[in-house]
C-alpha atoms as a PDB file:
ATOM      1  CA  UNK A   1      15.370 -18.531  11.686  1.00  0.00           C
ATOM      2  CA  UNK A   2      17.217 -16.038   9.470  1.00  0.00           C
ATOM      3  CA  UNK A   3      16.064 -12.321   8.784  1.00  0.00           C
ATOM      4  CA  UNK A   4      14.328 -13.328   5.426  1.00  0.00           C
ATOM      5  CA  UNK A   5      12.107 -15.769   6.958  1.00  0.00           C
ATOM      6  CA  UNK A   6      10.852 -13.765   9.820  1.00  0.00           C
ATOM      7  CA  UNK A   7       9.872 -11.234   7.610  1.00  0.00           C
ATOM      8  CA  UNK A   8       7.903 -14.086   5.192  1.00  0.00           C
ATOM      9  CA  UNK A   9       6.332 -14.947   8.711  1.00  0.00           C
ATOM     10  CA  UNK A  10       4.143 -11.952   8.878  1.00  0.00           C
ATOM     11  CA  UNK A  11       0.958 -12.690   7.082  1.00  0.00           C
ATOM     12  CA  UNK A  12       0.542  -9.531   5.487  1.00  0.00           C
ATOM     13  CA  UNK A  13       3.506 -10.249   3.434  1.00  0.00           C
ATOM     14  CA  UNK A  14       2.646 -14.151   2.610  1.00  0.00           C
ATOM     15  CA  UNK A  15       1.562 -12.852  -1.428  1.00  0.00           C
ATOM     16  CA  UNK A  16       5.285 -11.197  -2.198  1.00  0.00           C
ATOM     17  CA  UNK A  17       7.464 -13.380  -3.742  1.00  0.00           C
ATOM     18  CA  UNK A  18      11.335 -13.784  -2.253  1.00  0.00           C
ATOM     19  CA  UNK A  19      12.866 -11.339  -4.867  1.00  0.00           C
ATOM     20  CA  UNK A  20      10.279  -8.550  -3.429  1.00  0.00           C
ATOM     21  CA  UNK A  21      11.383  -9.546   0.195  1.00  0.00           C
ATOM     22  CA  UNK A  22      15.182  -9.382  -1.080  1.00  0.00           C
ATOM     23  CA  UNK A  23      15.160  -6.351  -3.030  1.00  0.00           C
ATOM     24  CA  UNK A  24      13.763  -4.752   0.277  1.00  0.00           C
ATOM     25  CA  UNK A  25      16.557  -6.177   1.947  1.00  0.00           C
ATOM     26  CA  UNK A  26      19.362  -4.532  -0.215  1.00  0.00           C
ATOM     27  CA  UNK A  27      17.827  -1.430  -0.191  1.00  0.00           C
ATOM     28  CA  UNK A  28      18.783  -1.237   3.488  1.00  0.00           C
ATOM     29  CA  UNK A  29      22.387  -3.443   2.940  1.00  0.00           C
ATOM     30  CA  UNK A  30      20.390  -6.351   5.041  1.00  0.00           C
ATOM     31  CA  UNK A  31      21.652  -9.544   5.177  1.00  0.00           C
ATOM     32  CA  UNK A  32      18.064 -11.845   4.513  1.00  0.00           C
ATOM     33  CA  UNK A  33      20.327 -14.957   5.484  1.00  0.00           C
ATOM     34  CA  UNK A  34      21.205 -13.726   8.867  1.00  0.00           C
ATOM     35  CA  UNK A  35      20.374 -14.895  12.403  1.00  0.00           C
ATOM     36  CA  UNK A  36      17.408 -13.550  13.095  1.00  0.00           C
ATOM     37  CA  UNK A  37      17.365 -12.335  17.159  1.00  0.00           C
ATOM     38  CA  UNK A  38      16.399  -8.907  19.239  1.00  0.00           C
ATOM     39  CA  UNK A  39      19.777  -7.318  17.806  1.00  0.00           C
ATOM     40  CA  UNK A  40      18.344  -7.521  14.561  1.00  0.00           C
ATOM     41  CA  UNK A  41      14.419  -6.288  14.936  1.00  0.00           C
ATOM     42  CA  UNK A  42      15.572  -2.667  14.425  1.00  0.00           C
ATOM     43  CA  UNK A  43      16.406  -3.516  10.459  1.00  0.00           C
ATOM     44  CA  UNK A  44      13.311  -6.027   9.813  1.00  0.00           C
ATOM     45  CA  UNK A  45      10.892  -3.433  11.071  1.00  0.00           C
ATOM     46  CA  UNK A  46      12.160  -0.864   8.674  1.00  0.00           C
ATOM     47  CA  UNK A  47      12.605  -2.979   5.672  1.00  0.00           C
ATOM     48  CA  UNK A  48       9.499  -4.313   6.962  1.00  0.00           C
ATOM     49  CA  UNK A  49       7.726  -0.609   7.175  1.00  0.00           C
ATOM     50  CA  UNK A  50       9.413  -0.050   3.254  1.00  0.00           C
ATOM     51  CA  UNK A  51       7.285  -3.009   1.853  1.00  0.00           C
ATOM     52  CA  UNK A  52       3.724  -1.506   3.776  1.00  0.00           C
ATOM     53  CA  UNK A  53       4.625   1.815   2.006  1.00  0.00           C
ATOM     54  CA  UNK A  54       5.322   0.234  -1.254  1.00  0.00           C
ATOM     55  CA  UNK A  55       2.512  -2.463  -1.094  1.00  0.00           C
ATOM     56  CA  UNK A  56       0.052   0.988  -0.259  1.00  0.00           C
ATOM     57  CA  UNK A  57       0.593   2.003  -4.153  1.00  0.00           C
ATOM     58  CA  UNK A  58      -0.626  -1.034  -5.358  1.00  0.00           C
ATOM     59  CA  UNK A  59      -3.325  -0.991  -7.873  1.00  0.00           C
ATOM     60  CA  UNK A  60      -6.275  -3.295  -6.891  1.00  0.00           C
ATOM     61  CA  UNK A  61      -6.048  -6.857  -8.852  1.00  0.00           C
ATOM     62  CA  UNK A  62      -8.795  -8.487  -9.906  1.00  0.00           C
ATOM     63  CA  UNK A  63      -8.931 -11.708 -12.081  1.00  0.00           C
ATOM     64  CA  UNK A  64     -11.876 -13.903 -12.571  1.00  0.00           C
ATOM     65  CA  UNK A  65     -13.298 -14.826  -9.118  1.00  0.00           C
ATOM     66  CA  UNK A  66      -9.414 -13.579  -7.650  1.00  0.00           C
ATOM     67  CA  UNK A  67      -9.745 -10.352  -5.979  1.00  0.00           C
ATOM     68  CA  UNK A  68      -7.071  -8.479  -4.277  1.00  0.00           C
ATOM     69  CA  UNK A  69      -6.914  -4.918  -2.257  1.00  0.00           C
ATOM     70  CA  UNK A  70      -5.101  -3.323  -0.265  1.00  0.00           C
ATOM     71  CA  UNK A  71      -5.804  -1.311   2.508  1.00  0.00           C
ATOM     72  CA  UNK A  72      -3.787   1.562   1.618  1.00  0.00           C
ATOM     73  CA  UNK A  73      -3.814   3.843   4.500  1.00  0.00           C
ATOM     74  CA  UNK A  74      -3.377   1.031   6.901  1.00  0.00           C
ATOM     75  CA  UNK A  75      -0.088   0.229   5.739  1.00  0.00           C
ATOM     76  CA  UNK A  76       0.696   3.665   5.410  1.00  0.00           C
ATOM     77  CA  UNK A  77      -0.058   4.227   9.174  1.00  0.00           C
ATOM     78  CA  UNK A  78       1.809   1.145  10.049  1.00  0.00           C
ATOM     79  CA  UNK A  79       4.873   2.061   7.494  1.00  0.00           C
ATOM     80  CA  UNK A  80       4.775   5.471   9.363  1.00  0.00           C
ATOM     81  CA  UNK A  81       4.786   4.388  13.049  1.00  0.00           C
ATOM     82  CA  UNK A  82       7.544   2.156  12.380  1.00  0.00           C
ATOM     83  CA  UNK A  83       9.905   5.044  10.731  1.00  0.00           C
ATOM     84  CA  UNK A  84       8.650   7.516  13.534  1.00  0.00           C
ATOM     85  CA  UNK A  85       9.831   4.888  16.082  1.00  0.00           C
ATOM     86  CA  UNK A  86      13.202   4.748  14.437  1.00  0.00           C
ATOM     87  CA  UNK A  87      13.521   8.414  13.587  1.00  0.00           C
ATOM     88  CA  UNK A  88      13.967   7.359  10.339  1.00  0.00           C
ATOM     89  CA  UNK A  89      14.496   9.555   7.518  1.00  0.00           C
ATOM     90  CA  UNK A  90      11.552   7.983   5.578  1.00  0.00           C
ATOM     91  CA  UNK A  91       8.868   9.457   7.783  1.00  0.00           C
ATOM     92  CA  UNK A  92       8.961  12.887   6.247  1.00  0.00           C
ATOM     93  CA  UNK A  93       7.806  10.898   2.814  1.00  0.00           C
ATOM     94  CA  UNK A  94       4.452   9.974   4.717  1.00  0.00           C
ATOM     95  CA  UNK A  95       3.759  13.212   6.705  1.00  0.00           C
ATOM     96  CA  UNK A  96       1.069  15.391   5.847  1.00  0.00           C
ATOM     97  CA  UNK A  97       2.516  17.998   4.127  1.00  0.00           C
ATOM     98  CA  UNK A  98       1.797  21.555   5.439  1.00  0.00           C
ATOM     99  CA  UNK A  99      -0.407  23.742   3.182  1.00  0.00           C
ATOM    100  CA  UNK A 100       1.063  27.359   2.747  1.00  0.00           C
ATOM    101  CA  UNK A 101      -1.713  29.450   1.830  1.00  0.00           C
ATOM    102  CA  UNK A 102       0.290  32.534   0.634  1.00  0.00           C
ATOM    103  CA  UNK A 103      -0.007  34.394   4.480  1.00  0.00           C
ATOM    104  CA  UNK A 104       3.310  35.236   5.072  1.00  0.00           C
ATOM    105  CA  UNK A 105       2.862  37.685   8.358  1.00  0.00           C
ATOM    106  CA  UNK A 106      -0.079  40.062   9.770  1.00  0.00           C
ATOM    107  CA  UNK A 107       0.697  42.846   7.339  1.00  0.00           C
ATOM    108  CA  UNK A 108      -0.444  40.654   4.161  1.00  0.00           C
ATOM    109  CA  UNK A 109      -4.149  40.798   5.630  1.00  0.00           C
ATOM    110  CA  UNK A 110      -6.495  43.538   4.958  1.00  0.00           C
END
C-alpha cells in the first residue's frame, strides 16, 4: 500500500478527489507513492490533520436530493489533536485565541 492510498482508505476522505489528496501531500514534500509502514504514520497523520482543517471551511453543498455537510468542529478537534501530538507548528492556527481585555496590571483598575 503506498502513502496515497492509506490516506484514500479513511472514509472521511472517500469524496476528495486524488489532486486534493496530492496537493496535501506536497504541501508537506510527501511522497503519495511511497511504502506505506509505521515509519511513515508521523507524515499521513499530519497531511491527514491539514485536509480535516481545510475540509472544516467548507461551505455546505446541496444539489437536488444531494446534500453534503460537514461537521466543522469535529474535524477541527481531530485536525488539532493530531498537530498537538506532533508539536506541530499548525496547532497555534486552531487554538483559542486569548482575549486581551485592555487590563494590563492592578493599577489600571479603579
Amino acid at each position: 500500500m503506498t502513502i496515497i492510498e492509506a490516506i484514500q482508505a479513511n472514509p472521511v476522505f472517500s469524496d476528495l478527489s486524488v489532486s486534493t489528496i496530492q496537493y496535501a501531500l506536497d504541501s508537506r514534500s510527501v511522497d503519495g507513492a511511497a511504502t506505506y509502514d509505521s515509519s511513515s504514520l508521523k507524515n499521513v497523520e499530519l497531511v491527514s490533520a491539514d485536509m480535516y482543517s481545510d475540509m472544516a471551511l467548507l461551505p455546505e453543498f446541496k444539489e437536488g436530493q444531494l446534500s453534503m455537510k460537514y461537521d466543522s468542529e469535529a474535524l477541527k478537534k481531530r485536525a488539532l489533536s493530531i498537530y498537538l501530538k506532533y508539536d506541530d507548528p499548525k496547532a497555534e492556527e486552531l487554538q483559542p485565541k486569548p482575549i486581551n481585555v485592555g487590563v494590563t496590571d492592578a493599577s489600571d483598575v479603579a
